[in-house]
PDB file of N, CA and C in Angstrom:
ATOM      1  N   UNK A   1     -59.115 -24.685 -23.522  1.00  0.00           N
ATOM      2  CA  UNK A   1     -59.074 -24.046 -22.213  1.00  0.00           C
ATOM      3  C   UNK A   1     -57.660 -24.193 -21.659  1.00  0.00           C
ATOM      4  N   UNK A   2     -57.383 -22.962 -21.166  1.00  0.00           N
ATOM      5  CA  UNK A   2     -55.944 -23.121 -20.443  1.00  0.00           C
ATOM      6  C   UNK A   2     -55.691 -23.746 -19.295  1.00  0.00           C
ATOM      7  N   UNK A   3     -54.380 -24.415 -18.792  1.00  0.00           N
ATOM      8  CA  UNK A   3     -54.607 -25.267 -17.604  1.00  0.00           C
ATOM      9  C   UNK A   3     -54.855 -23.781 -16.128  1.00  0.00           C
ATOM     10  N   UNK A   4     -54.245 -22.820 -16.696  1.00  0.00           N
ATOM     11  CA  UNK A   4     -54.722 -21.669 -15.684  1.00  0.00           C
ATOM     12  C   UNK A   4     -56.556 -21.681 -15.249  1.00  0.00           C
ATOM     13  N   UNK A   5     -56.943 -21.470 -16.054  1.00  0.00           N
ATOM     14  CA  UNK A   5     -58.315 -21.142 -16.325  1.00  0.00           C
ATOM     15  C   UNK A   5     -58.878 -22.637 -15.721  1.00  0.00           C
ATOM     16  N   UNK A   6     -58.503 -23.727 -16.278  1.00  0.00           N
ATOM     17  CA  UNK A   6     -58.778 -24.996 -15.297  1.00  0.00           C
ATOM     18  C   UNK A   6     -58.816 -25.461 -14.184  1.00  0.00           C
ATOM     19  N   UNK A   7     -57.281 -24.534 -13.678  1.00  0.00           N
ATOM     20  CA  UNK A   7     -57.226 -24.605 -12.036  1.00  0.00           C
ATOM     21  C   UNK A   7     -58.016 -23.658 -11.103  1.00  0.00           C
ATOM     22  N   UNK A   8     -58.651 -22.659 -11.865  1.00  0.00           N
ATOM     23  CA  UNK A   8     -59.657 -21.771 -10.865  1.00  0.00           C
ATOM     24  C   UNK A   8     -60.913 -22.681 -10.927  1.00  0.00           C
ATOM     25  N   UNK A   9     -61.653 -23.334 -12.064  1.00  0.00           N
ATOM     26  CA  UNK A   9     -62.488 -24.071 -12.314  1.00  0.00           C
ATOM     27  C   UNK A   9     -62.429 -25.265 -11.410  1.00  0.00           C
ATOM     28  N   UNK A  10     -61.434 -25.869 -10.902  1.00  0.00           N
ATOM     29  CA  UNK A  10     -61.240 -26.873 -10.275  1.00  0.00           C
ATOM     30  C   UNK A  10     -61.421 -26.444  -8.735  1.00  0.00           C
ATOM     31  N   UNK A  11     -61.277 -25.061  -8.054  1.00  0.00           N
ATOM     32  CA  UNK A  11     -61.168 -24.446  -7.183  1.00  0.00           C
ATOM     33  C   UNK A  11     -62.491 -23.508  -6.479  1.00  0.00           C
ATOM     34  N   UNK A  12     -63.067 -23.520  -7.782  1.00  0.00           N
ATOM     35  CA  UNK A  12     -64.463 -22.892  -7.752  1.00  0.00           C
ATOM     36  C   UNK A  12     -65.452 -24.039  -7.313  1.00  0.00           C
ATOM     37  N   UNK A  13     -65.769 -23.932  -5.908  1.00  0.00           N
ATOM     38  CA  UNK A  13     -67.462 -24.394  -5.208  1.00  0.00           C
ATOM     39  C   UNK A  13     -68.114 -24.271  -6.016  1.00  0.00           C
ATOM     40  N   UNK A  14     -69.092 -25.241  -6.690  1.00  0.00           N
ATOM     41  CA  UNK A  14     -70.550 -25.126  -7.543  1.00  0.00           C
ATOM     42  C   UNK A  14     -70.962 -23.996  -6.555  1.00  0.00           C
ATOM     43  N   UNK A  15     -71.668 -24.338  -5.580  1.00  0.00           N
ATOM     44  CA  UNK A  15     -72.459 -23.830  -4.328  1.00  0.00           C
ATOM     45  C   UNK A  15     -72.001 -21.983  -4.587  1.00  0.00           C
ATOM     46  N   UNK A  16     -70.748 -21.918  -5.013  1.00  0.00           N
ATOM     47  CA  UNK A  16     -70.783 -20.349  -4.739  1.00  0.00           C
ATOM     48  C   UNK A  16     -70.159 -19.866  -6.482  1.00  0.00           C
ATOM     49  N   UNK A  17     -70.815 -20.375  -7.392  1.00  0.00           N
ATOM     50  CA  UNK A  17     -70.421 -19.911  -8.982  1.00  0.00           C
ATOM     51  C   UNK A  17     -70.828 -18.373  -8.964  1.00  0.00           C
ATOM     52  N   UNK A  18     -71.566 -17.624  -8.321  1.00  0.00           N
ATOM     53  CA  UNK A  18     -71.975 -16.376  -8.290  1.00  0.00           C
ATOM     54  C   UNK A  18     -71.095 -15.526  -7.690  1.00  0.00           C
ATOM     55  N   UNK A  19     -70.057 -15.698  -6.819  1.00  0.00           N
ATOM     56  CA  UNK A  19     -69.467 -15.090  -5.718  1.00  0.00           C
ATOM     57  C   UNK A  19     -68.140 -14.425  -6.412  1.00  0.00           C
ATOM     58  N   UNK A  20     -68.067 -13.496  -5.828  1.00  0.00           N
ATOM     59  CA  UNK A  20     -67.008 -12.526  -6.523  1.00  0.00           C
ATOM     60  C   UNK A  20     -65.715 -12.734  -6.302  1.00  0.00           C
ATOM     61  N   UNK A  21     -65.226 -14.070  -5.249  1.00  0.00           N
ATOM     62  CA  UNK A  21     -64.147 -14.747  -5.208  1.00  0.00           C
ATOM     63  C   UNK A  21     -63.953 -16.096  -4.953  1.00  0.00           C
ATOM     64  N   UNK A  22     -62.740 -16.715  -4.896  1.00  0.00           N
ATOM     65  CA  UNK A  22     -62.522 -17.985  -5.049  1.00  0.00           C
ATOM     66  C   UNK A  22     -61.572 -18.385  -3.533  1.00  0.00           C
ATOM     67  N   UNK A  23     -61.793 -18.757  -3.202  1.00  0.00           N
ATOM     68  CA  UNK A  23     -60.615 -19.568  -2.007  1.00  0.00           C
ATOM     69  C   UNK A  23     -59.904 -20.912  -2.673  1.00  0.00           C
ATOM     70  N   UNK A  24     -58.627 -20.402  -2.594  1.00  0.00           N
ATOM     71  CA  UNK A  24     -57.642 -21.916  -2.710  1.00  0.00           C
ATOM     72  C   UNK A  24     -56.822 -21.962  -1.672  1.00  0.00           C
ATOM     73  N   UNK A  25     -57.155 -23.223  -1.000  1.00  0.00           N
ATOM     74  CA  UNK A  25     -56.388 -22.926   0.644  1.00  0.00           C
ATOM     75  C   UNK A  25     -56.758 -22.431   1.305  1.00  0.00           C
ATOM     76  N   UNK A  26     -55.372 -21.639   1.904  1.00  0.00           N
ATOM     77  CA  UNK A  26     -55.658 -20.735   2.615  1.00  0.00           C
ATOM     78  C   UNK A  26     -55.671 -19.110   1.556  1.00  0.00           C
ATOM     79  N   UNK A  27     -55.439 -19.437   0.407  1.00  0.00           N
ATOM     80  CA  UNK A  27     -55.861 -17.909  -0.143  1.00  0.00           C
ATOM     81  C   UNK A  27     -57.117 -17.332  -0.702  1.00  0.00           C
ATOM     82  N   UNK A  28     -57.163 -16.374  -0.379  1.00  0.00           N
ATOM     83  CA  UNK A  28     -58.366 -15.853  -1.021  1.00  0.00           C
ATOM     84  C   UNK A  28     -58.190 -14.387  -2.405  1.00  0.00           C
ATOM     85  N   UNK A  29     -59.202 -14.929  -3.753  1.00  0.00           N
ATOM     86  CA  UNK A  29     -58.827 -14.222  -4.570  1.00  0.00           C
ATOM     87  C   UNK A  29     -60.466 -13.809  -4.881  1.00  0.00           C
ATOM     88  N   UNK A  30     -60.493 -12.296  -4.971  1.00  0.00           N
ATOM     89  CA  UNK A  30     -61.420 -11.437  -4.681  1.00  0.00           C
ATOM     90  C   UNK A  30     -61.535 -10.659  -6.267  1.00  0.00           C
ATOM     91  N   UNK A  31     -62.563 -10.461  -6.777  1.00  0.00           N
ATOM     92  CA  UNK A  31     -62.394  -9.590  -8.331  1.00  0.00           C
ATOM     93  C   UNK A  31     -63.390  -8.288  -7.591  1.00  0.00           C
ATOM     94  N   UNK A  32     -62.164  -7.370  -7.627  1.00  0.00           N
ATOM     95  CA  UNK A  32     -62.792  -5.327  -6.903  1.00  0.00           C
ATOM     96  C   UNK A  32     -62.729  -4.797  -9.054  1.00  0.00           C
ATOM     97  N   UNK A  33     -63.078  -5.114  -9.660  1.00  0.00           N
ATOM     98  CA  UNK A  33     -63.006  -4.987 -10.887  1.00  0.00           C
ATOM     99  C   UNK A  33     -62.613  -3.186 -10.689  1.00  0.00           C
ATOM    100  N   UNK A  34     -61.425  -2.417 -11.097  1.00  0.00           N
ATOM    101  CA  UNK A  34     -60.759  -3.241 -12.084  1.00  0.00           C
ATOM    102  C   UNK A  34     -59.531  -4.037 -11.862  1.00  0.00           C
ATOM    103  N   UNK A  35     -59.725  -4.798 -10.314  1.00  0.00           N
ATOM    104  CA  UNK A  35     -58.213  -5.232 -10.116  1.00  0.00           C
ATOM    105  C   UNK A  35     -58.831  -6.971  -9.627  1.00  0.00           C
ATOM    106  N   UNK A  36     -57.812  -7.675  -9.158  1.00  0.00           N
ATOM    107  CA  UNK A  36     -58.521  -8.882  -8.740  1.00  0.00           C
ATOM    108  C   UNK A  36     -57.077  -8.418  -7.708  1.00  0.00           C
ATOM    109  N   UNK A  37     -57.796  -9.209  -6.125  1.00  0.00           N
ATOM    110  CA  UNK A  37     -56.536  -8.843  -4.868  1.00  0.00           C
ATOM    111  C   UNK A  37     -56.583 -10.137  -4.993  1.00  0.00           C
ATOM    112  N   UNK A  38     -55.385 -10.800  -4.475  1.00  0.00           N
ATOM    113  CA  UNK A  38     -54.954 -11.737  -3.988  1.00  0.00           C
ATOM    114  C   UNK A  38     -54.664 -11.605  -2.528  1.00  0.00           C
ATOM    115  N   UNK A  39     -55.632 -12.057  -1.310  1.00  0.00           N
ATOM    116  CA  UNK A  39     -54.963 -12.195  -0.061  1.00  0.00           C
ATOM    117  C   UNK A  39     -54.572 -13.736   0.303  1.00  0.00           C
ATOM    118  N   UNK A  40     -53.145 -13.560   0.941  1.00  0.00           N
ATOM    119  CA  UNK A  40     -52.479 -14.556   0.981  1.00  0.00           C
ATOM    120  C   UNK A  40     -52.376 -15.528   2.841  1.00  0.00           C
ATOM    121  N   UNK A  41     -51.977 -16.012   2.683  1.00  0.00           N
ATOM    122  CA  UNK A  41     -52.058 -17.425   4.187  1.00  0.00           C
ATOM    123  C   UNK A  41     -51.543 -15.697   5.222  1.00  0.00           C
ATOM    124  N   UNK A  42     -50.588 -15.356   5.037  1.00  0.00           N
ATOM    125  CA  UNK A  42     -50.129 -14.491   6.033  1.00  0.00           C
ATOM    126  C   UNK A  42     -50.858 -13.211   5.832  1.00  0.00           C
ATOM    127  N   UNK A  43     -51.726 -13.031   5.286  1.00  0.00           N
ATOM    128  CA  UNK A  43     -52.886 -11.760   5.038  1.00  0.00           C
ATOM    129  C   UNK A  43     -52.255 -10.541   4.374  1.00  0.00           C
ATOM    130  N   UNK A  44     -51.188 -11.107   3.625  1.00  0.00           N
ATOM    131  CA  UNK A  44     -50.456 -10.127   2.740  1.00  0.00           C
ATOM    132  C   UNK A  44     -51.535  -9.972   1.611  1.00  0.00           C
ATOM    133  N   UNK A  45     -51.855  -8.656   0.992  1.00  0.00           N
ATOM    134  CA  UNK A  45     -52.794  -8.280   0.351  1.00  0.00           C
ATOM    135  C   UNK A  45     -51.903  -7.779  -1.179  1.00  0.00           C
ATOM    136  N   UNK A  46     -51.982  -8.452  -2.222  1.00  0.00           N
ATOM    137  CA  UNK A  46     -51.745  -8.524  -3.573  1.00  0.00           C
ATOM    138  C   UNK A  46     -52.592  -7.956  -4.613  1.00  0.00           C
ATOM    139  N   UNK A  47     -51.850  -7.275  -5.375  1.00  0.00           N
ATOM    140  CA  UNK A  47     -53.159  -6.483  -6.646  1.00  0.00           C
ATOM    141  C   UNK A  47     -52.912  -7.130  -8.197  1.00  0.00           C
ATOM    142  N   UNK A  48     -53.217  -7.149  -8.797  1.00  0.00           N
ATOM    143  CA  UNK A  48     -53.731  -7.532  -9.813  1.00  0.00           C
ATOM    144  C   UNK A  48     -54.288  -6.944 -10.887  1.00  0.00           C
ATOM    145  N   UNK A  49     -53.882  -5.648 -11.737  1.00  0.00           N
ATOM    146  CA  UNK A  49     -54.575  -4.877 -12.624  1.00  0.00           C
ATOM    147  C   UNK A  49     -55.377  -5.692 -13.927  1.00  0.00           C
ATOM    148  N   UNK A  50     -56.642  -5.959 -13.424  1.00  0.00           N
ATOM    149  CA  UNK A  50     -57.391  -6.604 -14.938  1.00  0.00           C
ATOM    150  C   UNK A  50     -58.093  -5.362 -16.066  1.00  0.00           C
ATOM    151  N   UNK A  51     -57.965  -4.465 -15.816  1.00  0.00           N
ATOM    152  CA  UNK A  51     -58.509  -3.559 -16.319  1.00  0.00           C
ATOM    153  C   UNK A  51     -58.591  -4.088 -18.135  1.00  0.00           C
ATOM    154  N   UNK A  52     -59.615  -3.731 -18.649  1.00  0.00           N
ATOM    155  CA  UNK A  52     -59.199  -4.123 -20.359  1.00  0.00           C
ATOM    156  C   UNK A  52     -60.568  -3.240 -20.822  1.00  0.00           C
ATOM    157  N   UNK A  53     -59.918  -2.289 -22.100  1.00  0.00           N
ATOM    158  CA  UNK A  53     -60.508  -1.395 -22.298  1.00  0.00           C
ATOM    159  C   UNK A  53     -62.114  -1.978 -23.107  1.00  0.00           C
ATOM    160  N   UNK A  54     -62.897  -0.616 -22.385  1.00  0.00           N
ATOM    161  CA  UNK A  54     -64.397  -1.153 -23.096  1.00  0.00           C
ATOM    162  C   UNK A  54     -65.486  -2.131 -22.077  1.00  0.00           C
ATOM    163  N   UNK A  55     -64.622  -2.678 -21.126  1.00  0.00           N
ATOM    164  CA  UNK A  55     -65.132  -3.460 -19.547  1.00  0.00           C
ATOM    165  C   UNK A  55     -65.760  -2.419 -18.894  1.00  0.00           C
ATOM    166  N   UNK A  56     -67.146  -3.002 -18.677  1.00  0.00           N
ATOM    167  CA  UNK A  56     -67.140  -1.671 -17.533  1.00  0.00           C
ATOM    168  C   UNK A  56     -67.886  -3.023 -16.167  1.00  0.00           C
ATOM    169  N   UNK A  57     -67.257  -2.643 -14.752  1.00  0.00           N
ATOM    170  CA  UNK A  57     -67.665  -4.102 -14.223  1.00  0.00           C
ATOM    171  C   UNK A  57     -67.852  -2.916 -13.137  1.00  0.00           C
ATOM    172  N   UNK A  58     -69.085  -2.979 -12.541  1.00  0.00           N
ATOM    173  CA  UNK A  58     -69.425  -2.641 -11.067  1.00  0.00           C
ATOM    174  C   UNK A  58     -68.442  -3.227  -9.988  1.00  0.00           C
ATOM    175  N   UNK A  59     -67.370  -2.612  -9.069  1.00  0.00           N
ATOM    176  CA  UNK A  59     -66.481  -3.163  -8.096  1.00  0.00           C
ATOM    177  C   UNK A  59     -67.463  -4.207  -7.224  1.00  0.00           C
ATOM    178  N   UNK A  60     -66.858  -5.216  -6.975  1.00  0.00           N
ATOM    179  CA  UNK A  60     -67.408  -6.440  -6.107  1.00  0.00           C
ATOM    180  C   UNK A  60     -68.834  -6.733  -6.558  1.00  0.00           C
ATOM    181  N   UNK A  61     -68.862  -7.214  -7.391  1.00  0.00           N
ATOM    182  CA  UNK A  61     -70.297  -7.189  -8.241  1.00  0.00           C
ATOM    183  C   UNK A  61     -70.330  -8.252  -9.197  1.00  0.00           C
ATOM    184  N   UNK A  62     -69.387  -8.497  -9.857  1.00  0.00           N
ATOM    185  CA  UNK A  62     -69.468  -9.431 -10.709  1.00  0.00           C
ATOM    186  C   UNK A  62     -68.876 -11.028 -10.267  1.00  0.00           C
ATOM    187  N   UNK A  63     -69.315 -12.706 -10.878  1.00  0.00           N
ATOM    188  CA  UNK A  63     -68.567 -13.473 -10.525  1.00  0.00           C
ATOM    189  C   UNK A  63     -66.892 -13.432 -11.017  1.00  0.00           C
ATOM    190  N   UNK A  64     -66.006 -14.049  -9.683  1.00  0.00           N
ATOM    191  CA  UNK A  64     -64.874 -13.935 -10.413  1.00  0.00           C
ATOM    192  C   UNK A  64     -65.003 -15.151 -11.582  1.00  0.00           C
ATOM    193  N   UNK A  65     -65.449 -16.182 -11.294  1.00  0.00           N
ATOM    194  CA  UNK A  65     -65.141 -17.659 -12.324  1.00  0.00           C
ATOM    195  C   UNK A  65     -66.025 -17.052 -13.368  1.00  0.00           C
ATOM    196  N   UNK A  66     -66.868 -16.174 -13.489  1.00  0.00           N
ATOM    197  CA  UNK A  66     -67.528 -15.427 -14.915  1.00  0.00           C
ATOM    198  C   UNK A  66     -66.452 -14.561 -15.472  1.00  0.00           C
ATOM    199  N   UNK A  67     -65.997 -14.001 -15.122  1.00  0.00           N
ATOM    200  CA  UNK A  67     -64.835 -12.974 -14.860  1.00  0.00           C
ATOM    201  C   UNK A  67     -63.816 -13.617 -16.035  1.00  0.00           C
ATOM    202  N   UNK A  68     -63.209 -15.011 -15.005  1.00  0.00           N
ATOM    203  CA  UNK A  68     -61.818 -15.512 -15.692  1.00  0.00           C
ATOM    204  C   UNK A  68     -62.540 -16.418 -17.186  1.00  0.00           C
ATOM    205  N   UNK A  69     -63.673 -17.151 -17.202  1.00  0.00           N
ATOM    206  CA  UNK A  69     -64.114 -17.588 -18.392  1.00  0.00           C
ATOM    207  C   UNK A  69     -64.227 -16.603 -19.010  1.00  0.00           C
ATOM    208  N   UNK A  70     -64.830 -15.584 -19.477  1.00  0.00           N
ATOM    209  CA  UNK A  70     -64.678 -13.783 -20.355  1.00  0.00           C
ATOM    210  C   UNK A  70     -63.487 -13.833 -20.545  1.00  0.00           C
ATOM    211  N   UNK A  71     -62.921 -13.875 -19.407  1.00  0.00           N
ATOM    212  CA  UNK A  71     -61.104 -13.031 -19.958  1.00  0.00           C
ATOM    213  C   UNK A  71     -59.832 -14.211 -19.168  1.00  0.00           C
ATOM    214  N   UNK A  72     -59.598 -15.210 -19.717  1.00  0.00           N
ATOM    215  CA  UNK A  72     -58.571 -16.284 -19.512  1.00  0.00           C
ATOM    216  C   UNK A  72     -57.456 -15.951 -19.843  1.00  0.00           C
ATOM    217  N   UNK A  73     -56.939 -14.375 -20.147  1.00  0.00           N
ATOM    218  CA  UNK A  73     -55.723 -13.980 -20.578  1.00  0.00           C
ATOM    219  C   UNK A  73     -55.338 -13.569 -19.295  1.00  0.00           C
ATOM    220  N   UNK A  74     -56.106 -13.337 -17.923  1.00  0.00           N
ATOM    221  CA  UNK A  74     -55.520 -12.893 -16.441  1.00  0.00           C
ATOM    222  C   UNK A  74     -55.053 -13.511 -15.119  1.00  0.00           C
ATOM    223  N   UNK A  75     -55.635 -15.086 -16.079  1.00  0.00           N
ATOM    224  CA  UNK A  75     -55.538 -16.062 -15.067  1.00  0.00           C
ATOM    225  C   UNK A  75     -54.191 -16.246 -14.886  1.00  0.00           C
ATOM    226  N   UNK A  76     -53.329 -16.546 -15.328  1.00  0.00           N
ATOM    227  CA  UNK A  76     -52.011 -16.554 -15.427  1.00  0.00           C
ATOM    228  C   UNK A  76     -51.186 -15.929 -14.872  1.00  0.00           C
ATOM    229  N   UNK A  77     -51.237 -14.746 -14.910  1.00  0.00           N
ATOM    230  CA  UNK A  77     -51.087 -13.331 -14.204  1.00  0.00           C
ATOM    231  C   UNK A  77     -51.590 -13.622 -12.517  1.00  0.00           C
ATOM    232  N   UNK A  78     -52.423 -13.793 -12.597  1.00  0.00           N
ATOM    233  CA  UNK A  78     -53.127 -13.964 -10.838  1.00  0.00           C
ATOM    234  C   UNK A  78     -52.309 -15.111 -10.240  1.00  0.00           C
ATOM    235  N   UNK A  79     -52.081 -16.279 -11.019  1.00  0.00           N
ATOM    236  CA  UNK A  79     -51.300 -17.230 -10.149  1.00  0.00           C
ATOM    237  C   UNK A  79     -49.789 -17.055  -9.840  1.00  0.00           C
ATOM    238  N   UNK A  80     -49.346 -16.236 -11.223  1.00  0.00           N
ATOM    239  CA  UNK A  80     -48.350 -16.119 -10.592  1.00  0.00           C
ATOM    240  C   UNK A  80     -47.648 -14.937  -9.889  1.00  0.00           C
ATOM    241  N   UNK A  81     -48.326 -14.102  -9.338  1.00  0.00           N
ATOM    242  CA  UNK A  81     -48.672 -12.840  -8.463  1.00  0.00           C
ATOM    243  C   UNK A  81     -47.697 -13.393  -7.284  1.00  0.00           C
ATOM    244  N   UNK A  82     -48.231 -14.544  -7.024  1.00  0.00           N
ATOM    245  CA  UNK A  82     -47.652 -14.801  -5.447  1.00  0.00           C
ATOM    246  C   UNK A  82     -46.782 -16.157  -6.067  1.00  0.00           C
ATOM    247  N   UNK A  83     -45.644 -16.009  -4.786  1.00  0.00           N
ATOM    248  CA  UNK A  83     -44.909 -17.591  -5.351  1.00  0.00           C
ATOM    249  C   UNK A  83     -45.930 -18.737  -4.605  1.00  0.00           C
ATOM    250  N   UNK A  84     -46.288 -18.762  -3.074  1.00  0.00           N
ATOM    251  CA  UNK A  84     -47.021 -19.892  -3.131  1.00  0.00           C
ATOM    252  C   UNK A  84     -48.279 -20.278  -3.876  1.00  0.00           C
ATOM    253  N   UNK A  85     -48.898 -19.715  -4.477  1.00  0.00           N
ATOM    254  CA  UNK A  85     -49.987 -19.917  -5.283  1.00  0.00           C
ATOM    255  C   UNK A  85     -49.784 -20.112  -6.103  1.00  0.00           C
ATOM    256  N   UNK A  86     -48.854 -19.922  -7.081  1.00  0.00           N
ATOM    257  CA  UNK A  86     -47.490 -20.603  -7.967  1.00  0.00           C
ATOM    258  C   UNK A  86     -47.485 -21.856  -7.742  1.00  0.00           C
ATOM    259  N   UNK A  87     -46.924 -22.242  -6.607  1.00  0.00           N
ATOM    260  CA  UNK A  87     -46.847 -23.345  -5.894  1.00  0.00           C
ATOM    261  C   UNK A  87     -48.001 -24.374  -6.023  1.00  0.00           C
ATOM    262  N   UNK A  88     -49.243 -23.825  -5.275  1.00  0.00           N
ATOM    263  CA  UNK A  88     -50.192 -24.190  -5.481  1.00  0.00           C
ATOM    264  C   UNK A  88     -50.511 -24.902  -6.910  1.00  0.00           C
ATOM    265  N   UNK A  89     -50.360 -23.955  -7.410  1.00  0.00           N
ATOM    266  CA  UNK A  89     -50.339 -24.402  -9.302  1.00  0.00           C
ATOM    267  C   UNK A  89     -50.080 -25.402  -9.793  1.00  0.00           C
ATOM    268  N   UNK A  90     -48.483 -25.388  -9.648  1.00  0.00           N
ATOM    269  CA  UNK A  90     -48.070 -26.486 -10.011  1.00  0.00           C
ATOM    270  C   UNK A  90     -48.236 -27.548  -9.064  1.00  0.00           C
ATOM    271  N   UNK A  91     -48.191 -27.718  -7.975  1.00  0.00           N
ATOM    272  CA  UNK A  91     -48.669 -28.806  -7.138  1.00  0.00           C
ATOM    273  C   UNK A  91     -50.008 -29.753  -7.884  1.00  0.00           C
ATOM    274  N   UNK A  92     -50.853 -28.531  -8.112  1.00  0.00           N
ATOM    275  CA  UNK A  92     -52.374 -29.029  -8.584  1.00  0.00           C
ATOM    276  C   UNK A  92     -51.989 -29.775  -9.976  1.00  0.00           C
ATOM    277  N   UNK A  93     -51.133 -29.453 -11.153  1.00  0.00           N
ATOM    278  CA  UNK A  93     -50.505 -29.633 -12.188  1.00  0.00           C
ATOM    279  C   UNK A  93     -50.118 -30.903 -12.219  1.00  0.00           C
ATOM    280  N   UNK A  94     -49.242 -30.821 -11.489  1.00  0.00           N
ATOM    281  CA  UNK A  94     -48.550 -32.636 -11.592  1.00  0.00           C
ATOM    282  C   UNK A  94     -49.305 -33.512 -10.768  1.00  0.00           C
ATOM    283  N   UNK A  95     -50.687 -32.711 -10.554  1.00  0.00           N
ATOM    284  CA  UNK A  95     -51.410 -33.758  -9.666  1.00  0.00           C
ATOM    285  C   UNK A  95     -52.162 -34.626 -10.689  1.00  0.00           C
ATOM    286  N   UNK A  96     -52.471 -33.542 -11.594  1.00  0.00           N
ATOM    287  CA  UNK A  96     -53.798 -34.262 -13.145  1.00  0.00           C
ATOM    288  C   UNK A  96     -53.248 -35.112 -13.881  1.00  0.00           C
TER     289      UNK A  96
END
């Protein structure tokens, strides 16, 4: 498992494993399949193309943490979309 894919896992509420996004912080990351948004502390709104051929995902329908376990090649991509969530990242990183 990638440490990407670890840090959404670490970020993911048991209580909400079904939910089509994740909050870290103050951000919130949303899967509209075929994109995942990233909204950020200042409500700057970020896209994310996950599209991968042969997927077919009902928009706001599916879990995202089902989502990134399926496809751990986007996680990477999503964190580093934004620099503070970047941040975030590595913060969480040299925390383990």
């Amino acid at each position: 498992m990638t440490a990407h894919l670890e840090f959404f896992k670490f970020y993911n509420d048991p209580k909400l494993v079904n939910d089509t996004n994740i909050s870290i912080g103050d951000y919130l990351i949303a899967l509209v399949y075929p994109s995942i948004f990233i909204i950020t502390p200042s409500r700057e709104e970020k896209e994310v193309n996950v599209n991968k051929p042969g997927l077919t995902i009902k928009p706001d329908s599916y879990p995202i943490q089902a989502f990134f376990n399926e496809n751990p090649e986007f996680c990477e991509a999503v964190i580093e979309t934004d620099e503070g969530l970047s941040k975030f990242f590595e913060d969480w990183s040299a925390s383990r």
